[in-house]
N, C-alpha and C. Protein backbone atom coordinates (compact mmCIF):
# COMPACT_ATOMS: atom_id res chain seq x y z
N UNK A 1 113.83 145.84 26.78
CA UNK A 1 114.87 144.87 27.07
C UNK A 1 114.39 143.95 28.18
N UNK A 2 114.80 142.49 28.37
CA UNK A 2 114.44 141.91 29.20
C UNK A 2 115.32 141.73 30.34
N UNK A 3 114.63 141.38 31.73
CA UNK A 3 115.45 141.91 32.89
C UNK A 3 116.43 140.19 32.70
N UNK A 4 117.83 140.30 33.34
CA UNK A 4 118.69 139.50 33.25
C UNK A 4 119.23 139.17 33.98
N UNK A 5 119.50 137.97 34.48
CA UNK A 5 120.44 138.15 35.95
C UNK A 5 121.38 137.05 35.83
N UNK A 6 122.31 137.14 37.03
CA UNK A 6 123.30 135.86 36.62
C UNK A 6 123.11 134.37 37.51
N UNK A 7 122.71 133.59 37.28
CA UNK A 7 122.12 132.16 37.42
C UNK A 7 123.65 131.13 38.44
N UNK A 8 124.14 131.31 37.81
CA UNK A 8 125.44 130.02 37.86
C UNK A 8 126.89 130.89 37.70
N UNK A 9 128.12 130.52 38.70
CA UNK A 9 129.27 130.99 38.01
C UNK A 9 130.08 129.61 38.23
N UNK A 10 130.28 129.44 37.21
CA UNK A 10 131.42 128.05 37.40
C UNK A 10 132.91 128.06 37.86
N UNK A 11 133.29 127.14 38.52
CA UNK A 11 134.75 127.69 39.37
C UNK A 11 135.42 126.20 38.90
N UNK A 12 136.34 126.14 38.45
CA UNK A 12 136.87 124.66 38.27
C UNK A 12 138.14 124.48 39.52
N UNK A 13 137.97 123.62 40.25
CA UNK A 13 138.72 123.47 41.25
C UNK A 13 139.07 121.71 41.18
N UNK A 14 140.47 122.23 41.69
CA UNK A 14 141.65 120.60 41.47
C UNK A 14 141.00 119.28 42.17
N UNK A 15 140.42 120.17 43.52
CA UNK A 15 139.45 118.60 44.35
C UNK A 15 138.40 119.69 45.03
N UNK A 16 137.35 119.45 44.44
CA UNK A 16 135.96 119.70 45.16
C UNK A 16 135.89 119.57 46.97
N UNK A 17 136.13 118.05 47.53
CA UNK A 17 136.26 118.31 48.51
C UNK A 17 137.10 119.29 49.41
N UNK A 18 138.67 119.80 48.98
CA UNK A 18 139.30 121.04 49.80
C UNK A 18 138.47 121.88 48.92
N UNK A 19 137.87 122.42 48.24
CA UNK A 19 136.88 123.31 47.92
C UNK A 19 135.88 123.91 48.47
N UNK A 20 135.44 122.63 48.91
CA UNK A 20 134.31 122.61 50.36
C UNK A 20 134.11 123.52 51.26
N UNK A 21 135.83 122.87 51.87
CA UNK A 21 136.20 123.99 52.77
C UNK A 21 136.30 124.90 53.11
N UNK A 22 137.18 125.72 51.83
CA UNK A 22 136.90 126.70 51.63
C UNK A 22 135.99 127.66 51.78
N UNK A 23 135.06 127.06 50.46
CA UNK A 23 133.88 127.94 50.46
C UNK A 23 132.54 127.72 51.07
N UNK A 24 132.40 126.72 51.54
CA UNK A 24 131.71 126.61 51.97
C UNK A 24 131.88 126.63 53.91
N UNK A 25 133.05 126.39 54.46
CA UNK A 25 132.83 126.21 56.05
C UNK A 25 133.76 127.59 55.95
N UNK A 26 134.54 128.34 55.41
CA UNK A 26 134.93 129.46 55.36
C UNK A 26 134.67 130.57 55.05
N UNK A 27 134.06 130.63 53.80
CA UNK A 27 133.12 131.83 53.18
C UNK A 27 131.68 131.48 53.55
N UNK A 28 131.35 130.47 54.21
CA UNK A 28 129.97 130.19 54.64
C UNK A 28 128.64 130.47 53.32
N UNK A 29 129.67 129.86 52.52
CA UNK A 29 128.27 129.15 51.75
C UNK A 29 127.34 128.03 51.60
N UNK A 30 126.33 127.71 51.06
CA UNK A 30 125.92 126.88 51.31
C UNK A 30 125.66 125.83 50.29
N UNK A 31 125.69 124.47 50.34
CA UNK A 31 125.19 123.23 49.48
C UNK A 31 123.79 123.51 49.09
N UNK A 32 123.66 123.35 47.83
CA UNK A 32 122.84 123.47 47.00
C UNK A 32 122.58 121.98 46.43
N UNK A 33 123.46 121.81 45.90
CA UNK A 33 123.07 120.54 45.34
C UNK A 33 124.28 120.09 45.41
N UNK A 34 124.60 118.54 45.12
CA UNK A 34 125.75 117.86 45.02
C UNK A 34 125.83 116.88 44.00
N UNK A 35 126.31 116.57 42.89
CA UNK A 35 126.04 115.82 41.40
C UNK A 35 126.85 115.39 41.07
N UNK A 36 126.85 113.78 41.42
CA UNK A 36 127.48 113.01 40.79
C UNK A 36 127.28 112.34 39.23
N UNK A 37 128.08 112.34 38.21
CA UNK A 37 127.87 112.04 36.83
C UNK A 37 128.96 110.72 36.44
N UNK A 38 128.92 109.37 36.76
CA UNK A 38 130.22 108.70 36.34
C UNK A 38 130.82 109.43 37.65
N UNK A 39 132.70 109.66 36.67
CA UNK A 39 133.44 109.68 37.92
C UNK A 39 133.70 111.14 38.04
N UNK A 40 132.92 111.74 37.49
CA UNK A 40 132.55 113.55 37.75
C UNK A 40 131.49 113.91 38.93
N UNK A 41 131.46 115.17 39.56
CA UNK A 41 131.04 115.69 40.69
C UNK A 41 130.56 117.38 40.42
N UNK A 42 129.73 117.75 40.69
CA UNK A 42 129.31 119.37 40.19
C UNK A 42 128.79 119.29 41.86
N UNK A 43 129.46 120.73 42.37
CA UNK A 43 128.75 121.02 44.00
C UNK A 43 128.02 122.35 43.60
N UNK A 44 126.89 122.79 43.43
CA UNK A 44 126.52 124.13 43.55
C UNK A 44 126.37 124.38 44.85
N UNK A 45 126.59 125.84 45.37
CA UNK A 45 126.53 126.63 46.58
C UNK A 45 126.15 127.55 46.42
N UNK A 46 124.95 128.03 47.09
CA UNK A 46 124.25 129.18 47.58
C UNK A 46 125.18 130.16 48.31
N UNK A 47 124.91 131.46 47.83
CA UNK A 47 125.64 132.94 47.90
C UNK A 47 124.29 133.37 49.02
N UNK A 48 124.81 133.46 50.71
CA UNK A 48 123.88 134.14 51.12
C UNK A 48 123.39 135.75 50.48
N UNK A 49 121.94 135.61 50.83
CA UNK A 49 121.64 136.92 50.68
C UNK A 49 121.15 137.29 48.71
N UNK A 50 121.60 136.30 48.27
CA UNK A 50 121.17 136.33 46.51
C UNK A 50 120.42 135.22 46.18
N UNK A 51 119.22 135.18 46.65
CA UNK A 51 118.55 133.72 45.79
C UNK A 51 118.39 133.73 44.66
N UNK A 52 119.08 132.12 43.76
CA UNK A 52 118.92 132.25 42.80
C UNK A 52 120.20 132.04 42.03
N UNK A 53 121.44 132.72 42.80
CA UNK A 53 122.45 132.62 42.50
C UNK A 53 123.50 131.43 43.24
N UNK A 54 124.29 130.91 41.98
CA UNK A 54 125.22 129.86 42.91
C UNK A 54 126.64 129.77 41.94
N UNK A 55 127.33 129.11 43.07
CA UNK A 55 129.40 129.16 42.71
C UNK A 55 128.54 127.57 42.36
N UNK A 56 129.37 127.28 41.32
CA UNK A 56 129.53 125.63 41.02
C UNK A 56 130.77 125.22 40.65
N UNK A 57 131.11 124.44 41.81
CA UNK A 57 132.86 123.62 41.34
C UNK A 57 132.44 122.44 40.93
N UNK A 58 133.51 122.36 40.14
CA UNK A 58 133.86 121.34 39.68
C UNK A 58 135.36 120.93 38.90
N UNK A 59 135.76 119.80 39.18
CA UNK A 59 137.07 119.06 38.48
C UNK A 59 137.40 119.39 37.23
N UNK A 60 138.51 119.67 36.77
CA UNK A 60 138.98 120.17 35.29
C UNK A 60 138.37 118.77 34.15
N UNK A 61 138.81 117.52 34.65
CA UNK A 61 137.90 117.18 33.82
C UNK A 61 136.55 116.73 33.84
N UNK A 62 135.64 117.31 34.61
CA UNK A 62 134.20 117.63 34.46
C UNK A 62 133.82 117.35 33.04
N UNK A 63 133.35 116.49 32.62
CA UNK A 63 132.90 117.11 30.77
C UNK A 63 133.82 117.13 29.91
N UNK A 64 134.97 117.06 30.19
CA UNK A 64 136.25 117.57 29.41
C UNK A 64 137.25 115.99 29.15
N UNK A 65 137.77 116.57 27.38
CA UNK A 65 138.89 115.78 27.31
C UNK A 65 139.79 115.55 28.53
N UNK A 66 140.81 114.41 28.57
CA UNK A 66 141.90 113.74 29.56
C UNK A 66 142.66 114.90 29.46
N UNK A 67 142.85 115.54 28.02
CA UNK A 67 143.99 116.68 27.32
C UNK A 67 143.32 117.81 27.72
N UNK A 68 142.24 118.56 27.61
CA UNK A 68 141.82 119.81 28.12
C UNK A 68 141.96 119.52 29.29
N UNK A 69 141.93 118.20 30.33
CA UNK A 69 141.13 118.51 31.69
C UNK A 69 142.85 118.80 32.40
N UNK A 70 143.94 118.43 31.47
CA UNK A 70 145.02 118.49 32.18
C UNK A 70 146.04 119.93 32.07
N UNK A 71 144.92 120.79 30.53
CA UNK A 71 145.81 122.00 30.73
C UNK A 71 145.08 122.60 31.55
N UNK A 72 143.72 122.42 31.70
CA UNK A 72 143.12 123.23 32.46
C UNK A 72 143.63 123.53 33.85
N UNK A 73 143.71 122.09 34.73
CA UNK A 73 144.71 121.82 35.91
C UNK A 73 145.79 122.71 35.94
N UNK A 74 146.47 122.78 35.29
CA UNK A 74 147.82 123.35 35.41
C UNK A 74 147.53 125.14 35.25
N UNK A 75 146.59 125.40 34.49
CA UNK A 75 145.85 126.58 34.48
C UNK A 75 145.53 127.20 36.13
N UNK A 76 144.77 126.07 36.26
CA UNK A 76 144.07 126.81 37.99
C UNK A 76 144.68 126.85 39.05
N UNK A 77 146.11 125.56 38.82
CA UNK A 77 147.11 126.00 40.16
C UNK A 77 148.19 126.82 39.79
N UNK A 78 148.23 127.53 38.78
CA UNK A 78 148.90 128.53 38.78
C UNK A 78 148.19 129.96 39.17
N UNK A 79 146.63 130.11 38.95
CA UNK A 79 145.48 131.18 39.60
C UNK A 79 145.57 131.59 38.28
N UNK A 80 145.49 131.57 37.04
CA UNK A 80 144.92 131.91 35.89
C UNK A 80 143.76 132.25 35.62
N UNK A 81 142.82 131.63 36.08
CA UNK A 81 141.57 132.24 36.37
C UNK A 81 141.35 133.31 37.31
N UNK A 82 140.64 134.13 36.70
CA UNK A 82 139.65 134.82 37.97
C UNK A 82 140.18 136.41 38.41
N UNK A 83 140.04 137.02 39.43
CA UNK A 83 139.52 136.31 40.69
C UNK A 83 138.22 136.38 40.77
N UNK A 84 137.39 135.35 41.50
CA UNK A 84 136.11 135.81 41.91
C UNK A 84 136.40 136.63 42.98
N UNK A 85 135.10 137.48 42.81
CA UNK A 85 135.24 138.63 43.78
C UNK A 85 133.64 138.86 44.80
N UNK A 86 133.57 138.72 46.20
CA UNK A 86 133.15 138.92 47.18
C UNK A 86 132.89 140.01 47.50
N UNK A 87 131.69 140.11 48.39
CA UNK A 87 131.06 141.52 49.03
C UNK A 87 130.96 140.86 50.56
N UNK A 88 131.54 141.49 51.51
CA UNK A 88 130.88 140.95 52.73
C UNK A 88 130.40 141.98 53.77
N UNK A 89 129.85 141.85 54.73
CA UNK A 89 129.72 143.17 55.77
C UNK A 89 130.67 143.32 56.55
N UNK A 90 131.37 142.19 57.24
CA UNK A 90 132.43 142.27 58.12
C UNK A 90 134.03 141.48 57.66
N UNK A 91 134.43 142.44 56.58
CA UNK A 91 135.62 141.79 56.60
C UNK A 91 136.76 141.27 57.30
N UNK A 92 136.59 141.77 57.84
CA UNK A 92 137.63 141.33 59.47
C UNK A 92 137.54 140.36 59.86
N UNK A 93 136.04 139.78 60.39
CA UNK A 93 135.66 138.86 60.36
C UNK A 93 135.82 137.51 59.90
N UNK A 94 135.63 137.78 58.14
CA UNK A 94 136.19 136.65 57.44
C UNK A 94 137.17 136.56 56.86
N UNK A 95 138.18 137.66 57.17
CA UNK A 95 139.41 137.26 57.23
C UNK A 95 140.38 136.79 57.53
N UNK A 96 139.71 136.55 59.18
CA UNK A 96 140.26 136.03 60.27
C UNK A 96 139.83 134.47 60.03
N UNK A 97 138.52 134.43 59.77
CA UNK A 97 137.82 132.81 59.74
C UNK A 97 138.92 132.23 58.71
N UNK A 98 138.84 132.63 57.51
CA UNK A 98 139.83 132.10 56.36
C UNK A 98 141.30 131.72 56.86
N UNK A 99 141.85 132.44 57.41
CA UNK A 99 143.34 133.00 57.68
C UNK A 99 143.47 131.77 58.73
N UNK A 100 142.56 131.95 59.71
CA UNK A 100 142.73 130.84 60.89
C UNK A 100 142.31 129.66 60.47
N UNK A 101 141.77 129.38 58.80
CA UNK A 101 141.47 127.90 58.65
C UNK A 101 142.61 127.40 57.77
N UNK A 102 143.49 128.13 57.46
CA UNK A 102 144.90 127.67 56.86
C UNK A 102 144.42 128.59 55.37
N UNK A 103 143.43 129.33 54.94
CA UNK A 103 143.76 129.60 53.67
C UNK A 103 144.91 130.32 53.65
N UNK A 104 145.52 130.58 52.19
CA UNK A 104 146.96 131.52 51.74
C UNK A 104 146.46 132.37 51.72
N UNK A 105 146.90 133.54 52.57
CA UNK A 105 146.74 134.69 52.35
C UNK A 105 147.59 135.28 51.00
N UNK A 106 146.88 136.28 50.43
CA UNK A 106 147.93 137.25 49.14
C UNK A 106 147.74 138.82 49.74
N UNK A 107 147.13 139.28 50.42
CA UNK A 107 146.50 140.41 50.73
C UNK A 107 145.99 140.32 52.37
N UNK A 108 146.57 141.46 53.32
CA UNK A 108 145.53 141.67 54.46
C UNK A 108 144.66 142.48 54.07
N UNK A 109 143.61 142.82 54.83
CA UNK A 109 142.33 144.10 54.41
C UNK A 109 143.10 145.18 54.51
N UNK A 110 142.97 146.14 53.20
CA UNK A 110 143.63 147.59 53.50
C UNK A 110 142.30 148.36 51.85
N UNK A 111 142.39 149.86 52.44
CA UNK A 111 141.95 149.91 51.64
C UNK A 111 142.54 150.40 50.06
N UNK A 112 141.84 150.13 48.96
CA UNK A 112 142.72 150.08 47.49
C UNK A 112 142.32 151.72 46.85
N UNK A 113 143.14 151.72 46.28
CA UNK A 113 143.27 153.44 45.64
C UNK A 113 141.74 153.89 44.42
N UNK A 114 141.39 152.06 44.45
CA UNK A 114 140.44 152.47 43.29
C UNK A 114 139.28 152.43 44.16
N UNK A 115 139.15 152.45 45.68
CA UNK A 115 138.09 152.54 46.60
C UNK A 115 137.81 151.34 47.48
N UNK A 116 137.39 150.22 46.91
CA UNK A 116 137.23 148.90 48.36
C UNK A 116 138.12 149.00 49.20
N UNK A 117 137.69 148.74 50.40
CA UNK A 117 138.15 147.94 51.42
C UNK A 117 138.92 146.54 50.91
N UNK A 118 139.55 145.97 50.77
CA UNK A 118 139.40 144.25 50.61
C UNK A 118 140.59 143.60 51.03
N UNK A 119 140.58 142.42 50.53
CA UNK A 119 141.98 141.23 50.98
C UNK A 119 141.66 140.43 49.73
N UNK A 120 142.71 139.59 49.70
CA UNK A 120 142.85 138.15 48.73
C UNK A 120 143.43 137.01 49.20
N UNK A 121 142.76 135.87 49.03
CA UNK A 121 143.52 135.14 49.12
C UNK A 121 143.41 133.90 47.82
N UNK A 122 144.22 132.53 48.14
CA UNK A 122 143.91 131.49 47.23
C UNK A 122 143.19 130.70 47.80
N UNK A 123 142.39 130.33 46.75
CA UNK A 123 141.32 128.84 47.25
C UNK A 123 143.30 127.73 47.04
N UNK A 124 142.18 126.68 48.12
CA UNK A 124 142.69 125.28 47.87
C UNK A 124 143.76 124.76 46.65
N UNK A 125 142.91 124.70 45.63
CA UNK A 125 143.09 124.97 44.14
C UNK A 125 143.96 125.74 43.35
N UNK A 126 144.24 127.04 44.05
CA UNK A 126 145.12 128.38 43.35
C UNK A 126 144.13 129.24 42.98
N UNK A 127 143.18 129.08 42.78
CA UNK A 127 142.20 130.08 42.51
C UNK A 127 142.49 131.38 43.19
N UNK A 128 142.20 133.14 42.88
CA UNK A 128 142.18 133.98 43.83
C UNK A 128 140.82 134.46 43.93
N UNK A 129 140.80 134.70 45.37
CA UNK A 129 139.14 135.07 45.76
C UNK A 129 139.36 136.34 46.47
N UNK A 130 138.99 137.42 45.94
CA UNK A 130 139.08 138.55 46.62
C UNK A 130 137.74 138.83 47.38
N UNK A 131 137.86 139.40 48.50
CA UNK A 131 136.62 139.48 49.17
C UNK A 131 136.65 140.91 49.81
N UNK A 132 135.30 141.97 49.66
CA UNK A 132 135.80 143.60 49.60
C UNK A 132 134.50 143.40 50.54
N UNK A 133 135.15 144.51 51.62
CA UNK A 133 133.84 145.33 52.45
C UNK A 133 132.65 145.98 51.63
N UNK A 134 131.26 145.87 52.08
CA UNK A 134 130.34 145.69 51.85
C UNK A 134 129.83 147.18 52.05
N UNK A 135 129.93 148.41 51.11
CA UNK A 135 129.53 149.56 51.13
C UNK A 135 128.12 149.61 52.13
């Protein structure tokens, strides 16, 4: 079998720039690239600690019909997607960073019956991003 790994996870978010924020000056990821296409935008961000791997937002209609890009919208601020899910070492830490940068909390850190540590909250967007202590 050949070895496999995961390259790209795509995140569709309502505005890239409060996205930014988020994940990038909050979860402290990093710009990878930034791609403008017409009046479309793709941000990839580097996942410390995984080279190789990256979150890529982008706008519902990215690529997409006026009609897909608008159920999609209504899709992601309700949090239909997801959640992406996080490993960190110090959750406390970035729970506090998040919490004190205005994200919505859904969850403080406690630990869950099926074992993590973790919390949740919403991106910008509605998205949920769960983020679990780092065995």
């Amino acid at each position: 079998m050949t070895n496999i790994s995961v390259q790209h996870v795509p995140l569709i978010v309502l505005d890239v720039d409060e996205a930014l924020h988020f994940y990038r000056d909050g979860l402290g990821l990093s710009v990878l690239s930034d791609v403008a296409n017409g009046d479309f935008r793709w941000v990839s961000l580097g996942v410390p600690g995984q080279p190789g791997l990256s979150v890529v937002l982008s706008a519902p209609g990215a690529g997409r019909s006026e009609e897909d890009a608008q159920i999609i919208a209504e899709q992601v601020a309700k949090g239909a997607f997801g959640p992406l899910v996080f490993s960190v070492a110090d959750l406390d830490a970035v729970f506090e960073s998040l919490a004190a940068g205005g994200a919505e909390v859904l969850q403080e850190p406690i630990v869950q019956p099926w074992g993590p540590r973790d919390c949740a909250f919403r991106d910008p967007s509605g998205n949920m991003v769960r983020i679990n202590q780092a065995a």
